[in-house]
N, C-alpha and C. Protein backbone atom coordinates (compact mmCIF):
# COMPACT_ATOMS: atom_id res chain seq x y z
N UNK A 1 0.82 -1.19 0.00
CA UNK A 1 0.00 0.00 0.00
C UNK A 1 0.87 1.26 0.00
N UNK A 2 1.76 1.34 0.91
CA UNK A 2 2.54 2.15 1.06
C UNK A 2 3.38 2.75 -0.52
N UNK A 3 3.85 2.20 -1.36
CA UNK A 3 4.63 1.61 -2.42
C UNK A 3 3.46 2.34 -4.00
N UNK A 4 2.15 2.33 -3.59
CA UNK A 4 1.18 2.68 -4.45
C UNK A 4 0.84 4.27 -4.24
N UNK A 5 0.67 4.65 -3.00
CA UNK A 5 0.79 5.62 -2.44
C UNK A 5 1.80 6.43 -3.00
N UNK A 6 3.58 6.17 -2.94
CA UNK A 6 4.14 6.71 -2.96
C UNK A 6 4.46 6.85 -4.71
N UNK A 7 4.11 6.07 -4.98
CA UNK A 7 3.69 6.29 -6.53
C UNK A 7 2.66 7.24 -7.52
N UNK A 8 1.94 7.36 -6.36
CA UNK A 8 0.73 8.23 -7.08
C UNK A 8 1.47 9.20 -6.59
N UNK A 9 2.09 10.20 -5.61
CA UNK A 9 2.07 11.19 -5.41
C UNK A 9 3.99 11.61 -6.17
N UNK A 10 4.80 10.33 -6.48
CA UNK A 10 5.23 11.21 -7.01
C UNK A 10 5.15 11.37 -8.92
N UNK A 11 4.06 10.80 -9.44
CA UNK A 11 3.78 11.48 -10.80
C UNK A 11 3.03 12.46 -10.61
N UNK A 12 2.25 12.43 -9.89
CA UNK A 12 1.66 13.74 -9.46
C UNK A 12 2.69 15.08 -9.18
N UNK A 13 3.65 14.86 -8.81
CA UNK A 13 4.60 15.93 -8.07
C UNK A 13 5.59 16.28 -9.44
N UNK A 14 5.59 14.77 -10.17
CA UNK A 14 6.23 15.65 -11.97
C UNK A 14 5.34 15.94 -12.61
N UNK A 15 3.89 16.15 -12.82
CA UNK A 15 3.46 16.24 -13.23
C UNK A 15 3.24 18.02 -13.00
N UNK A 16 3.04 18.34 -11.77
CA UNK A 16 2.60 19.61 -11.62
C UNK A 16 4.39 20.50 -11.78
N UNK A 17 5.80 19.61 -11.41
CA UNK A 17 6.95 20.31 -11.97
C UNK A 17 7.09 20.40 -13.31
N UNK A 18 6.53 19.33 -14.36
CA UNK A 18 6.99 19.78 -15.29
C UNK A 18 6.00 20.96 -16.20
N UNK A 19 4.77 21.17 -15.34
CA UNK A 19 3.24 22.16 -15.73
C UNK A 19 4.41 23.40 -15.89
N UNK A 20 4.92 23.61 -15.02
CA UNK A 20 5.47 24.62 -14.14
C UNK A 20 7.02 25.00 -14.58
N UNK A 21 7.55 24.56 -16.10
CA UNK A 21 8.46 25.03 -16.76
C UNK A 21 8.47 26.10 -17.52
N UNK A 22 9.14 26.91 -17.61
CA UNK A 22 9.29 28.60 -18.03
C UNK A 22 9.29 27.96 -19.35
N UNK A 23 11.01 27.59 -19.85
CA UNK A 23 10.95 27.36 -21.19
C UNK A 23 11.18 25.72 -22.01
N UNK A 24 11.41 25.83 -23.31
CA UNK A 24 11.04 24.42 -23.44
C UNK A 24 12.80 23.58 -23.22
N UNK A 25 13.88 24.35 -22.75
CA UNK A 25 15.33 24.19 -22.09
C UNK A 25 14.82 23.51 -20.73
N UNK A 26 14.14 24.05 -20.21
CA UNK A 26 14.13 23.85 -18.72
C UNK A 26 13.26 22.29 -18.85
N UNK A 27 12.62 22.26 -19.76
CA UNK A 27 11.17 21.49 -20.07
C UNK A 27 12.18 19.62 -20.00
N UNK A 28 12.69 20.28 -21.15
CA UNK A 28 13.85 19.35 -21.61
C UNK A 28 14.68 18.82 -20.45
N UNK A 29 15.14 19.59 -19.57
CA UNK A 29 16.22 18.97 -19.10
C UNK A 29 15.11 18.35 -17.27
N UNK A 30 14.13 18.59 -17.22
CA UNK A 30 13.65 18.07 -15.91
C UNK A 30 13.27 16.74 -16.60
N UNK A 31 12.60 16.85 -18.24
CA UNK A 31 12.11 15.48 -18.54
C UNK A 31 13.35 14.25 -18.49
N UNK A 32 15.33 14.34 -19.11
CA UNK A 32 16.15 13.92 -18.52
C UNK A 32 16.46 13.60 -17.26
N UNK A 33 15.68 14.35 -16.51
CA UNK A 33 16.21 14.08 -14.55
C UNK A 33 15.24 13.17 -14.17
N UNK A 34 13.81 13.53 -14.51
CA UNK A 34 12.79 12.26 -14.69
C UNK A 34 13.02 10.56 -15.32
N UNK A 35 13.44 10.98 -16.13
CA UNK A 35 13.87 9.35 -17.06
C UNK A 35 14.27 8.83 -15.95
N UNK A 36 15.54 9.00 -15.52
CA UNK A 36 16.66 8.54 -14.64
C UNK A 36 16.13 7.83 -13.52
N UNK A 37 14.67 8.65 -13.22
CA UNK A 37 13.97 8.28 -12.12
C UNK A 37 12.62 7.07 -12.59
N UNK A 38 12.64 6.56 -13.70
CA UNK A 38 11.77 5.97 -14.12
C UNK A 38 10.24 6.53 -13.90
N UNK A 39 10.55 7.45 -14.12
CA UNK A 39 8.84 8.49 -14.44
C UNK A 39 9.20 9.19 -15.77
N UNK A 40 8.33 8.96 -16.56
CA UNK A 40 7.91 9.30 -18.28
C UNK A 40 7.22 10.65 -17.75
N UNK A 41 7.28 11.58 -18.57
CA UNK A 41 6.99 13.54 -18.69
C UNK A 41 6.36 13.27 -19.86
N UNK A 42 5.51 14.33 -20.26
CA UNK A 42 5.21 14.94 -21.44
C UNK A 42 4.74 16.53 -20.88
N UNK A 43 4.49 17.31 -22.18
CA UNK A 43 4.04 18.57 -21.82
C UNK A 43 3.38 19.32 -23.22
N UNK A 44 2.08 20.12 -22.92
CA UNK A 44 1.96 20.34 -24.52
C UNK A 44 1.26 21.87 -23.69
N UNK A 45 1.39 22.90 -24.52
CA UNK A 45 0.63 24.40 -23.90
C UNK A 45 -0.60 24.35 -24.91
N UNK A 46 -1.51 25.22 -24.31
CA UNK A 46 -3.05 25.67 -24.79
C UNK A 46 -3.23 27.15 -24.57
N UNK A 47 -4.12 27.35 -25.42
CA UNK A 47 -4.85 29.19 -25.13
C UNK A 47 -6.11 29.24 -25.47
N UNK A 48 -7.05 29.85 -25.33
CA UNK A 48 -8.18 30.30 -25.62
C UNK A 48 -9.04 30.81 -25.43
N UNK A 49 -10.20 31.09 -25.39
CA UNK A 49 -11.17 30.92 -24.89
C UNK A 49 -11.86 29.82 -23.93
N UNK A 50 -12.15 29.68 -22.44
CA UNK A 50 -12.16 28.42 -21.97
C UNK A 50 -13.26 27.30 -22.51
N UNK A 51 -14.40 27.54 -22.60
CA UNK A 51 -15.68 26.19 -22.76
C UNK A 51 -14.75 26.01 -24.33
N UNK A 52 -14.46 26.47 -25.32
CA UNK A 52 -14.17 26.16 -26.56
C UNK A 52 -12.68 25.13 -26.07
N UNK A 53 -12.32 25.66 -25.37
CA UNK A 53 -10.34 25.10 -25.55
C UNK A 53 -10.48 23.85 -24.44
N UNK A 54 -11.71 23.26 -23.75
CA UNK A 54 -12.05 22.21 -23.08
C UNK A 54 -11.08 20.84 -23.94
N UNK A 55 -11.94 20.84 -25.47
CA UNK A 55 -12.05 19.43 -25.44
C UNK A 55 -10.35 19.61 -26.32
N UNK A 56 -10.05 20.36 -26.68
CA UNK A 56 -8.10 20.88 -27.05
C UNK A 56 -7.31 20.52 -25.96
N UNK A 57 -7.86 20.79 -24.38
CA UNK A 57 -6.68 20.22 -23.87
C UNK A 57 -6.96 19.00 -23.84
N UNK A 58 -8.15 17.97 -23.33
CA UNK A 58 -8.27 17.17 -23.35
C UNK A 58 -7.26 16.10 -24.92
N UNK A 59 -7.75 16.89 -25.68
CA UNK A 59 -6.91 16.29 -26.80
C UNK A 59 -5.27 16.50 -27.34
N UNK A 60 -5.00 17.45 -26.74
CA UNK A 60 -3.68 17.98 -26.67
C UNK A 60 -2.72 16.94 -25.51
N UNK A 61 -3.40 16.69 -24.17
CA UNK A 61 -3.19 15.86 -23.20
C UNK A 61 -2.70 14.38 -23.76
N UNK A 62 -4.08 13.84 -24.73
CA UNK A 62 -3.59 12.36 -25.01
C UNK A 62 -2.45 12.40 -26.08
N UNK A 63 -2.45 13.18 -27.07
CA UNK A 63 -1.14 13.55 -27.77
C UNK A 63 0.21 13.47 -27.59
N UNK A 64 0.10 14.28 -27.01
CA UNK A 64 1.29 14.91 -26.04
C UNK A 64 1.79 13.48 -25.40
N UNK A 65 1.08 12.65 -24.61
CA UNK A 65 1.55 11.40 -24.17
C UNK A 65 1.46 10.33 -25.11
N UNK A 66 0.77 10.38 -25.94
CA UNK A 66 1.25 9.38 -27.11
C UNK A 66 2.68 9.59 -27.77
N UNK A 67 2.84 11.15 -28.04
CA UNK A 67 4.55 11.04 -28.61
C UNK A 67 5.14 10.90 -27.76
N UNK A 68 5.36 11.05 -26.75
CA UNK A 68 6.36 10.77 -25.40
C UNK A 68 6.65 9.43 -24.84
N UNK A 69 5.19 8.53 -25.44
CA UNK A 69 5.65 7.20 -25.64
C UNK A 69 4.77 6.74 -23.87
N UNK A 70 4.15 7.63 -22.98
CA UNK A 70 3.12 7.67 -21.83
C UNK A 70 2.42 6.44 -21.58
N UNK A 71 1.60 6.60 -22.41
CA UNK A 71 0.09 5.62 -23.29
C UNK A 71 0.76 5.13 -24.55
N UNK A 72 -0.13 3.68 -24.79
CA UNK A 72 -0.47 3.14 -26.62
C UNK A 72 -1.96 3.83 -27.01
N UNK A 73 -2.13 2.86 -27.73
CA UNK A 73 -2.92 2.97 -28.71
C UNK A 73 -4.32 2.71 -27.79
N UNK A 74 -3.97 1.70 -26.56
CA UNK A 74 -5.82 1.51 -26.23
C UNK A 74 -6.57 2.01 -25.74
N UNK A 75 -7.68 1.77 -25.93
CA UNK A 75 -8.75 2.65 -25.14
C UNK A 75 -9.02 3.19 -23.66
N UNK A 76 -8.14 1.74 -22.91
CA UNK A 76 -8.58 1.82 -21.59
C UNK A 76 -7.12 3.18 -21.19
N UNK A 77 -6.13 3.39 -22.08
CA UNK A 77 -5.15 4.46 -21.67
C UNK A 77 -5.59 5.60 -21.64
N UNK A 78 -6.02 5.68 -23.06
CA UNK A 78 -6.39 6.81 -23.65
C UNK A 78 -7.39 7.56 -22.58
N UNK A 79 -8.77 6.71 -22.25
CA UNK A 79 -9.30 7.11 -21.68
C UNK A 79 -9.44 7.67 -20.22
N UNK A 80 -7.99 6.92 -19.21
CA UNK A 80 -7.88 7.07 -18.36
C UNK A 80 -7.59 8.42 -18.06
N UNK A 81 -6.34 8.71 -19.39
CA UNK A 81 -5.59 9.45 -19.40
C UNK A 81 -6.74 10.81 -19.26
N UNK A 82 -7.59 10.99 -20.73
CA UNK A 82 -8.49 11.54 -20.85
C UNK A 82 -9.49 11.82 -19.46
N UNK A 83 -9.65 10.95 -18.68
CA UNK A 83 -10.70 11.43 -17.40
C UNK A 83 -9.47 12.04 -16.65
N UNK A 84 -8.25 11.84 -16.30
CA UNK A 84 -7.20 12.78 -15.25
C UNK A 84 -7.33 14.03 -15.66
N UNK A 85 -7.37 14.25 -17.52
CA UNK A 85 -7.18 15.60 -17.95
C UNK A 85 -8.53 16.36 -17.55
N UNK A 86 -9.72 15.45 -17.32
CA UNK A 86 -10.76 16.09 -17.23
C UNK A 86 -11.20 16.73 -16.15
N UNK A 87 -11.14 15.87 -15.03
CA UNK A 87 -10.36 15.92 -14.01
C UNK A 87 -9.78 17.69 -13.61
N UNK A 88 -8.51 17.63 -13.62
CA UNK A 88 -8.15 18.78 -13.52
C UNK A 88 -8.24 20.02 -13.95
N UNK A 89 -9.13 19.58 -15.40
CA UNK A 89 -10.08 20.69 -15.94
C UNK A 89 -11.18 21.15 -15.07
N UNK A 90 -11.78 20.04 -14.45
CA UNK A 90 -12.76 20.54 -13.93
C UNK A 90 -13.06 20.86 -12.43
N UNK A 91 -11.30 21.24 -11.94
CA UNK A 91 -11.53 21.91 -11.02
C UNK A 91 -11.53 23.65 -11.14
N UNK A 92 -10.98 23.65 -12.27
CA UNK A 92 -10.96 25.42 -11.84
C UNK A 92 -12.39 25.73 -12.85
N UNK A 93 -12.92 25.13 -13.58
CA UNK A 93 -14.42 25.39 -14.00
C UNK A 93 -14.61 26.55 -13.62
N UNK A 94 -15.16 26.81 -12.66
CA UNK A 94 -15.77 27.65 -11.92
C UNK A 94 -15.08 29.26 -11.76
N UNK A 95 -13.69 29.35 -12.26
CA UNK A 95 -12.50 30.51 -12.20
C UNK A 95 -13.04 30.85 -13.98
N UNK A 96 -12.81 29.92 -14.70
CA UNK A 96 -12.72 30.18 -15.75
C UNK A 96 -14.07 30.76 -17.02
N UNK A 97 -15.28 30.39 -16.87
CA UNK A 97 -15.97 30.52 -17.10
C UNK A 97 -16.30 31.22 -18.00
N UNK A 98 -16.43 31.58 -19.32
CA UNK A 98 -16.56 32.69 -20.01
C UNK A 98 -15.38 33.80 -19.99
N UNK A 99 -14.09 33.23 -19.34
CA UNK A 99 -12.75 34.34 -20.38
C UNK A 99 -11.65 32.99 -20.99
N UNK A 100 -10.50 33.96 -21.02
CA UNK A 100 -9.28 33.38 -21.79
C UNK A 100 -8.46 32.52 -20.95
N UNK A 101 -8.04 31.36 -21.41
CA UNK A 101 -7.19 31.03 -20.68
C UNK A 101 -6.08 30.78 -21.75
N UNK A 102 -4.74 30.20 -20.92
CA UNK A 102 -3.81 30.02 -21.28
C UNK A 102 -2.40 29.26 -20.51
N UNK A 103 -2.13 28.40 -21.11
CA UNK A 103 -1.09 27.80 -19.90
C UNK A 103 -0.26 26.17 -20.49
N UNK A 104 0.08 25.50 -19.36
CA UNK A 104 0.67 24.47 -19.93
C UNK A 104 0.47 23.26 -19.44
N UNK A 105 0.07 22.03 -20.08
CA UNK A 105 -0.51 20.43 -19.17
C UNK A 105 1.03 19.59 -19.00
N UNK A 106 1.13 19.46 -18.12
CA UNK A 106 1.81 18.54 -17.80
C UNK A 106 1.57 17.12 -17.45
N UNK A 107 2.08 16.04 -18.05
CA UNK A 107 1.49 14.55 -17.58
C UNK A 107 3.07 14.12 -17.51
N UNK A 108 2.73 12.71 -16.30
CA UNK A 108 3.74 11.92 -15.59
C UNK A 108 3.07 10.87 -15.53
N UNK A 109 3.42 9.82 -16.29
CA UNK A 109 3.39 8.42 -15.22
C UNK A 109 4.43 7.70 -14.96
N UNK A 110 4.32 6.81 -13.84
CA UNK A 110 5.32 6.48 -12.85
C UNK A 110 4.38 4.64 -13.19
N UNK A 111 4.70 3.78 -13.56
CA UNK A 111 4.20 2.27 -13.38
C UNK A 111 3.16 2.25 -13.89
N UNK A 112 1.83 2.12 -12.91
CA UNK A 112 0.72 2.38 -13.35
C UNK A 112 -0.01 3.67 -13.36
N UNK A 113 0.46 4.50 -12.31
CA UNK A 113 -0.28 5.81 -12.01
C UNK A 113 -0.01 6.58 -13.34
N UNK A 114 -0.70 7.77 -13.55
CA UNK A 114 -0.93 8.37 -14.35
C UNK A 114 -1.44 9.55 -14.05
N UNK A 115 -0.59 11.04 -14.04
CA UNK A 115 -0.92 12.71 -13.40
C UNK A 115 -1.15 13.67 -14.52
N UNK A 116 -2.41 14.09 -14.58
CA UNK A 116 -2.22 15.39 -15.47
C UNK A 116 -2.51 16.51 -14.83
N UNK A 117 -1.31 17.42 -15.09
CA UNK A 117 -1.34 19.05 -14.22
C UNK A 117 -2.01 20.08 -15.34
N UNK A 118 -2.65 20.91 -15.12
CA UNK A 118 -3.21 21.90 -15.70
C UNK A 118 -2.68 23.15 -15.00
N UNK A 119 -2.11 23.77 -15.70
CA UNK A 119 -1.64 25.27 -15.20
C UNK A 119 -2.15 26.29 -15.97
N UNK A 120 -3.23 27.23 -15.55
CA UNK A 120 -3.99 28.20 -16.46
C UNK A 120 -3.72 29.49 -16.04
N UNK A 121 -3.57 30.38 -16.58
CA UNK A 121 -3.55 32.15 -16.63
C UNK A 121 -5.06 32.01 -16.81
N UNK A 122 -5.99 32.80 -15.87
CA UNK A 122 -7.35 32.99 -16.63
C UNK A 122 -7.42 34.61 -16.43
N UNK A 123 -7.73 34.85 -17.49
CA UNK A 123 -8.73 36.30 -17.60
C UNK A 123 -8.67 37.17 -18.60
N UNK A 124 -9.03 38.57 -18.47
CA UNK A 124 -8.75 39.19 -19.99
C UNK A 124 -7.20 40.18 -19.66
N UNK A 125 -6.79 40.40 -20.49
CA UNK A 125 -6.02 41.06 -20.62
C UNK A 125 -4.64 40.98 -19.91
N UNK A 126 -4.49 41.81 -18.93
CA UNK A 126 -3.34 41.28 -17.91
C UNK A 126 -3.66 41.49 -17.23
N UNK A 127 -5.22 40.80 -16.61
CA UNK A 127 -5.43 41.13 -15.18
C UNK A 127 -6.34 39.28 -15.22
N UNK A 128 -4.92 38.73 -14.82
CA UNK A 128 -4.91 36.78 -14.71
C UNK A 128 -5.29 36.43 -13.40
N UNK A 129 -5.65 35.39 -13.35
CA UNK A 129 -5.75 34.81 -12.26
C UNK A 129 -4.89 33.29 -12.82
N UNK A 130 -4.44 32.91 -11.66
CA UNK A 130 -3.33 31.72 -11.62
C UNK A 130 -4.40 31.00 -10.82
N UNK A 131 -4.38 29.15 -11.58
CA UNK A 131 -4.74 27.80 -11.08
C UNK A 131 -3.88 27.11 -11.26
N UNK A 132 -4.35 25.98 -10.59
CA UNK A 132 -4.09 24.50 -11.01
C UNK A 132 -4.67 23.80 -10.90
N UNK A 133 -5.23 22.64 -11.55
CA UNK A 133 -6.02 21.85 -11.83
C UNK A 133 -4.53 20.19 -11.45
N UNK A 134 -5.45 19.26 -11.36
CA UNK A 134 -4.64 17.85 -10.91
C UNK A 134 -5.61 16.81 -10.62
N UNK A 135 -5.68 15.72 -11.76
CA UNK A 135 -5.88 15.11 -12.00
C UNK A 135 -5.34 13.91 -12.12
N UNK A 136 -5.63 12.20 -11.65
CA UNK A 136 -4.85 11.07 -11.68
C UNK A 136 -5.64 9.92 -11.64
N UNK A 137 -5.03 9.07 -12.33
CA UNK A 137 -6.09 8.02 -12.58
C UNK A 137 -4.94 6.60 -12.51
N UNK A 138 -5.61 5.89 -12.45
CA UNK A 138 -4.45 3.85 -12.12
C UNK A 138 -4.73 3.67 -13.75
N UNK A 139 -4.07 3.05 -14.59
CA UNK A 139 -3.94 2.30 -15.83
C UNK A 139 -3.87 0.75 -15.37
């Protein structure tokens, strides 16, 4: 138990470090410090408008971990993957609502666990509000 535990929380913990990279140098070299550690990274950014750019991250999410090599091809990944992203979408719901967002998903899995971080700028102009969304699901 202990061993499952400590598994979920640390793809969770690359998941929300690698949300949380300035540039795609920095992106790069935490996903190298990860390998080492046998936890797989991916990372893909979004913008938009929020209800429209919903089902983009969601789809940007399984992407993003398909080239990184995350997930295959099956359904039961895809989809898992897909409810974590949803998941952490749908905690800041309620922030976002009718403005812009913008930001970067981060996913980690570690064995079986599986983390997707959502990091959003919401609002108009330059007056943002900062989230995070976190999401995780067992494969």
């Amino acid at each position: 138990m202990k061993d499952i535990i400590a598994n979920s929380k640390l793809a969770a913990s690359a998941a929300i470090k690698i949300a949380l990279t300035n540039t795609r140098e920095d992106e790069h070299d935490l996903m190298e410090k990860f390998r080492t550690e046998q936890i797989q990274v991916a990372a893909a950014d979004f913008g938009g408008e929020f209800i429209s750019s919903v089902s983009k991250i969601i789809e940007r999410t399984v992407v993003a971990a398909k080239r990184e090599g995350l997930i295959g091809e099956t359904h039961n990944e895809e989809g898992a993957l897909a409810g974590a992203a949803r998941e952490a979408i749908s905690q800041i719901t309620s922030k976002a609502i009718g403005l812009n967002v913008g930001g970067k998903i981060g996913i980690a899995r570690l064995g079986d666990h599986i983390a997707v971080c959502c990091f959003f700028g919401i609002g108009l102009l330059h007056l943002n509000e900062i989230a995070i969304g976190l999401g995780h699901r067992a494969i």
